[in-house]
PDB file of N, CA and C in Angstrom:
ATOM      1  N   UNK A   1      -7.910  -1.418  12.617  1.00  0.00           N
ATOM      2  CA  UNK A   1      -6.669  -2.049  12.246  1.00  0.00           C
ATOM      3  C   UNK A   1      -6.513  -1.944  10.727  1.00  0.00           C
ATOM      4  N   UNK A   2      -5.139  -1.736  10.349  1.00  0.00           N
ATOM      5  CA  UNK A   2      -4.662  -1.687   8.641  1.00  0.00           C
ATOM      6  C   UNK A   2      -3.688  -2.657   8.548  1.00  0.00           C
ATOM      7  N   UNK A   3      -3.813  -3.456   7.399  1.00  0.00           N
ATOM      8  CA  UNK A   3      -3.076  -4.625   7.014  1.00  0.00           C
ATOM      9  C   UNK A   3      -2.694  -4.495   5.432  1.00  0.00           C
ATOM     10  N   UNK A   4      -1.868  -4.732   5.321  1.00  0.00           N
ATOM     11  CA  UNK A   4      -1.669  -4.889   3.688  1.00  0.00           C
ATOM     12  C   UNK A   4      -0.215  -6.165   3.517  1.00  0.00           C
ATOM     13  N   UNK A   5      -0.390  -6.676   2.440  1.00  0.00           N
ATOM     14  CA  UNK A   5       0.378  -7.425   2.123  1.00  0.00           C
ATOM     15  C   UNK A   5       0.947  -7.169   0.552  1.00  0.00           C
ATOM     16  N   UNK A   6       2.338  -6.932   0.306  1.00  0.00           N
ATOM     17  CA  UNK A   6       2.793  -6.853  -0.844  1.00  0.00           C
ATOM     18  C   UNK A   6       4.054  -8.169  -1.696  1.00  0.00           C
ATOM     19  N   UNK A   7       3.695  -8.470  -2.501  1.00  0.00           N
ATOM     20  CA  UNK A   7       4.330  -9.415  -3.130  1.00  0.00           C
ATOM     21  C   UNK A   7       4.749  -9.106  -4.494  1.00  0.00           C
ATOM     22  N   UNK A   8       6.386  -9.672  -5.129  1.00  0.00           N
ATOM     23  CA  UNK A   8       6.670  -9.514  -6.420  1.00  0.00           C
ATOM     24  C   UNK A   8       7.887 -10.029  -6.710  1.00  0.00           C
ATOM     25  N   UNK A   9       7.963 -10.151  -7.770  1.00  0.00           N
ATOM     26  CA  UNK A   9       9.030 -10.918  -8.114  1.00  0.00           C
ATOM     27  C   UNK A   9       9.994  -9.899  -8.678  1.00  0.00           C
ATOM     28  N   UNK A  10      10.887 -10.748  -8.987  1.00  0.00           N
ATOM     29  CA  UNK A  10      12.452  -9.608  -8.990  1.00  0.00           C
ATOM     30  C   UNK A  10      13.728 -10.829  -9.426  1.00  0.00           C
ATOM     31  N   UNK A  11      14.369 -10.024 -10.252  1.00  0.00           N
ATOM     32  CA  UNK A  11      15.894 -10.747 -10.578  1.00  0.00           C
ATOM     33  C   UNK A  11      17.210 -10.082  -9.674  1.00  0.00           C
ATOM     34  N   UNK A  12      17.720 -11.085  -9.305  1.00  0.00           N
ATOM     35  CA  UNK A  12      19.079 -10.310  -8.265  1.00  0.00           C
ATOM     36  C   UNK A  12      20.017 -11.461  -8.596  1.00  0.00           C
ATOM     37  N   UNK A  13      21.124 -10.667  -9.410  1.00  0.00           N
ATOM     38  CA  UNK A  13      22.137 -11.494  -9.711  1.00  0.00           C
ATOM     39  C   UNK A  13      22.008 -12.825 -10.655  1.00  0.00           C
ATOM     40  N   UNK A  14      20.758 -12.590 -11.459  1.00  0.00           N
ATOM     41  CA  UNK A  14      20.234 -13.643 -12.275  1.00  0.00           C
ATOM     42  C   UNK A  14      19.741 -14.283 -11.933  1.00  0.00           C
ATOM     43  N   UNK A  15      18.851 -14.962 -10.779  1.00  0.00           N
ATOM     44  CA  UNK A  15      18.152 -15.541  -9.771  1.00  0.00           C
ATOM     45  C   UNK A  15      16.836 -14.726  -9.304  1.00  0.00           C
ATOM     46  N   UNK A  16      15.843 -15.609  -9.917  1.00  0.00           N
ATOM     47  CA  UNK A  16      14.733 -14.937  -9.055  1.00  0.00           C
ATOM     48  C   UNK A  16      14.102 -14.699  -8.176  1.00  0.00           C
ATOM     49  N   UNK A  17      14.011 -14.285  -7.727  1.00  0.00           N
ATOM     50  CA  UNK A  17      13.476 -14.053  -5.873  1.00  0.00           C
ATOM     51  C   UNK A  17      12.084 -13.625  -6.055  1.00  0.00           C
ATOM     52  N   UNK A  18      11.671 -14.095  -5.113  1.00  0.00           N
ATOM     53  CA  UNK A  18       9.861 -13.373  -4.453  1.00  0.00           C
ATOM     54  C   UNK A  18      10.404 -12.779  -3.164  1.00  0.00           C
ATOM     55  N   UNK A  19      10.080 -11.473  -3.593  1.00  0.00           N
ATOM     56  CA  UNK A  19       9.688 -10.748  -2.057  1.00  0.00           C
ATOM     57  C   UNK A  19       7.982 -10.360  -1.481  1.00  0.00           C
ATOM     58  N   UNK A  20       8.254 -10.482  -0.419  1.00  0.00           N
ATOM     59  CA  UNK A  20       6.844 -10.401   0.225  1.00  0.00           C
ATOM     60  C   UNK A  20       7.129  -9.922   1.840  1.00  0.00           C
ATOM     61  N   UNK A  21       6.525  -8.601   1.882  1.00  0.00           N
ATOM     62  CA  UNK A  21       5.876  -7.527   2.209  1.00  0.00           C
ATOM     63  C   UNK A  21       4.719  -7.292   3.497  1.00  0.00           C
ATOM     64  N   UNK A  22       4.946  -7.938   4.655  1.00  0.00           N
ATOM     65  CA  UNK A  22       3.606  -7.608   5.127  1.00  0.00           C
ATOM     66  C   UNK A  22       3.359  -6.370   6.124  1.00  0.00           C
ATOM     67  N   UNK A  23       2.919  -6.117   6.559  1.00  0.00           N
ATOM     68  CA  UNK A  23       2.934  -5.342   7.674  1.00  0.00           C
ATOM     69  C   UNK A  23       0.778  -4.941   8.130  1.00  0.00           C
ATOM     70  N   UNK A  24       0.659  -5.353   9.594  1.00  0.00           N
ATOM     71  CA  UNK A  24      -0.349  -4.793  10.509  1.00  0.00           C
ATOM     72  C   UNK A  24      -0.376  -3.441  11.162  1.00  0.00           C
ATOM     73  N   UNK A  25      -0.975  -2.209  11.227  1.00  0.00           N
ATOM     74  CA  UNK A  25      -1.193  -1.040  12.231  1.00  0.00           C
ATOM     75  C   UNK A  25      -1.962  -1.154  13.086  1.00  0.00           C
ATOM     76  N   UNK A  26      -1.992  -1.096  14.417  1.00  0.00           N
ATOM     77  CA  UNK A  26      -2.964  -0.686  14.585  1.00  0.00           C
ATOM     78  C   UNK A  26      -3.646   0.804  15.341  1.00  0.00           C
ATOM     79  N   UNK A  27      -4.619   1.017  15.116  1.00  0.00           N
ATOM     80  CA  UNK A  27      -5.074   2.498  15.180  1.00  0.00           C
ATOM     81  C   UNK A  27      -5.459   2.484  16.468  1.00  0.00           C
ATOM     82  N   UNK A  28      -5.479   4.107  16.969  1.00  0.00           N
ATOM     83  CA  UNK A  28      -5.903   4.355  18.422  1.00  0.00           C
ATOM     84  C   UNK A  28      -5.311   3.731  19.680  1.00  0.00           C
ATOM     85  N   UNK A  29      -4.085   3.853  18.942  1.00  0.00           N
ATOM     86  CA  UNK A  29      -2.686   3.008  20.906  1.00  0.00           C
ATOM     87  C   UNK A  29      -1.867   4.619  20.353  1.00  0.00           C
ATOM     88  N   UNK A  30      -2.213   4.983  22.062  1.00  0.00           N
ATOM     89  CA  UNK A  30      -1.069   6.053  22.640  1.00  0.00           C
ATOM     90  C   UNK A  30       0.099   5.609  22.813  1.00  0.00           C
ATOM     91  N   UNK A  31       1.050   6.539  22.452  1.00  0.00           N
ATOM     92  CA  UNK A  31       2.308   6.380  22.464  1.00  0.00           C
ATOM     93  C   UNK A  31       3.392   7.049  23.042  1.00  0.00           C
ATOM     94  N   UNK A  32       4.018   6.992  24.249  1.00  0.00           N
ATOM     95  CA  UNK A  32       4.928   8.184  24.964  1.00  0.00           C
ATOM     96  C   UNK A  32       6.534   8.878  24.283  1.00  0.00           C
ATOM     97  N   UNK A  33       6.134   9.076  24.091  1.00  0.00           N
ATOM     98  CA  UNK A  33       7.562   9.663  23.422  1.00  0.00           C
ATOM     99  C   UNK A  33       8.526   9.412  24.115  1.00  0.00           C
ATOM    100  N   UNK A  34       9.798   9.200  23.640  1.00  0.00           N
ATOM    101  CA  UNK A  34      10.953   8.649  24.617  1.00  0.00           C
ATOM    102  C   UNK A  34      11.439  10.241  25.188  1.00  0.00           C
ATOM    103  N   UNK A  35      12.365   9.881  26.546  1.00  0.00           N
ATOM    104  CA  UNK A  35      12.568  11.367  27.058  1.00  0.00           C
ATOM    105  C   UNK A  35      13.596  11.911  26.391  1.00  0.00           C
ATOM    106  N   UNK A  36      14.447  11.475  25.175  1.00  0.00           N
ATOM    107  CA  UNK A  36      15.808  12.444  24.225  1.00  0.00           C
ATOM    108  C   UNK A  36      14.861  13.199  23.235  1.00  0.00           C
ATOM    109  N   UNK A  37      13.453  13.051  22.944  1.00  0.00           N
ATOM    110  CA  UNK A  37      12.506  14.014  21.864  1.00  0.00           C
ATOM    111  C   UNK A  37      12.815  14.908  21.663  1.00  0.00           C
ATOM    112  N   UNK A  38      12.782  15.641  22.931  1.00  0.00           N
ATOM    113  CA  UNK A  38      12.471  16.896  23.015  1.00  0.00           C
ATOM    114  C   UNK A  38      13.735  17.659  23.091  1.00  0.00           C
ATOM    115  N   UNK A  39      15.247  16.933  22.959  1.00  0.00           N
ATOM    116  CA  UNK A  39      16.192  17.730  23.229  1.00  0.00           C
ATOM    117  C   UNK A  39      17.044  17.425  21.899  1.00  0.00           C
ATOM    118  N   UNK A  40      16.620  16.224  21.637  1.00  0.00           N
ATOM    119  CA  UNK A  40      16.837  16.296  19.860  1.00  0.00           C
ATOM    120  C   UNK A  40      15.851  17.416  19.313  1.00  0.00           C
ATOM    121  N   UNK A  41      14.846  17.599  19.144  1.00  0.00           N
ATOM    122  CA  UNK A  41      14.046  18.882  18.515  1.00  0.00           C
ATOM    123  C   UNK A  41      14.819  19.849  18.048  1.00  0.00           C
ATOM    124  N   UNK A  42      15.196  20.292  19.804  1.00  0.00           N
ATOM    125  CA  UNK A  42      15.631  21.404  19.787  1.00  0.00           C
ATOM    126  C   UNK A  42      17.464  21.334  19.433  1.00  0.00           C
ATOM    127  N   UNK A  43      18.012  20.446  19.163  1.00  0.00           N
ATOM    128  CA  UNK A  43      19.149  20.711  18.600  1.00  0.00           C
ATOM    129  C   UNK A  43      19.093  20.405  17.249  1.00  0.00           C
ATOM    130  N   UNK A  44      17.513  20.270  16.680  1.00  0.00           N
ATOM    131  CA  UNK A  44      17.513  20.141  15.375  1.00  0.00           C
ATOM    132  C   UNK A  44      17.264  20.898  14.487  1.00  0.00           C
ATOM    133  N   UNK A  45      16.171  22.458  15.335  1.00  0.00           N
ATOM    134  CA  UNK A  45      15.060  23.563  15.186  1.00  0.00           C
ATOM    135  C   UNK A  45      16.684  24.147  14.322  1.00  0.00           C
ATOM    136  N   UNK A  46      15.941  24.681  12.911  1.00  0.00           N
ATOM    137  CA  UNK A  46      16.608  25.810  12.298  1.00  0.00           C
ATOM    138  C   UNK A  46      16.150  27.133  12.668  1.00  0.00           C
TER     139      UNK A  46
END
């Protein structure tokens, strides 16, 4: 598993804000591809 957390401060509109950032992965989960993949691809292939 990957975790990270990001935090910082920031002015918006003269007001300071904290933003904060998290996000978990986790590694080794299979995943099926939805069934439009493969026909987007190919209307995408140059």
């Amino acid at each position: 598993m990957v975790d990270y957390r990001l935090r910082y401060d920031a002015l918006r509109d003269g007001n300071r804000v904290i933003v904060v950032h998290q996000a978990q992965f986790t590694t080794g989960v299979n995943v099926t591809a939805p069934t439009w993949v493969d026909d987007a691809r190919r209307a995408t292939a140059g």
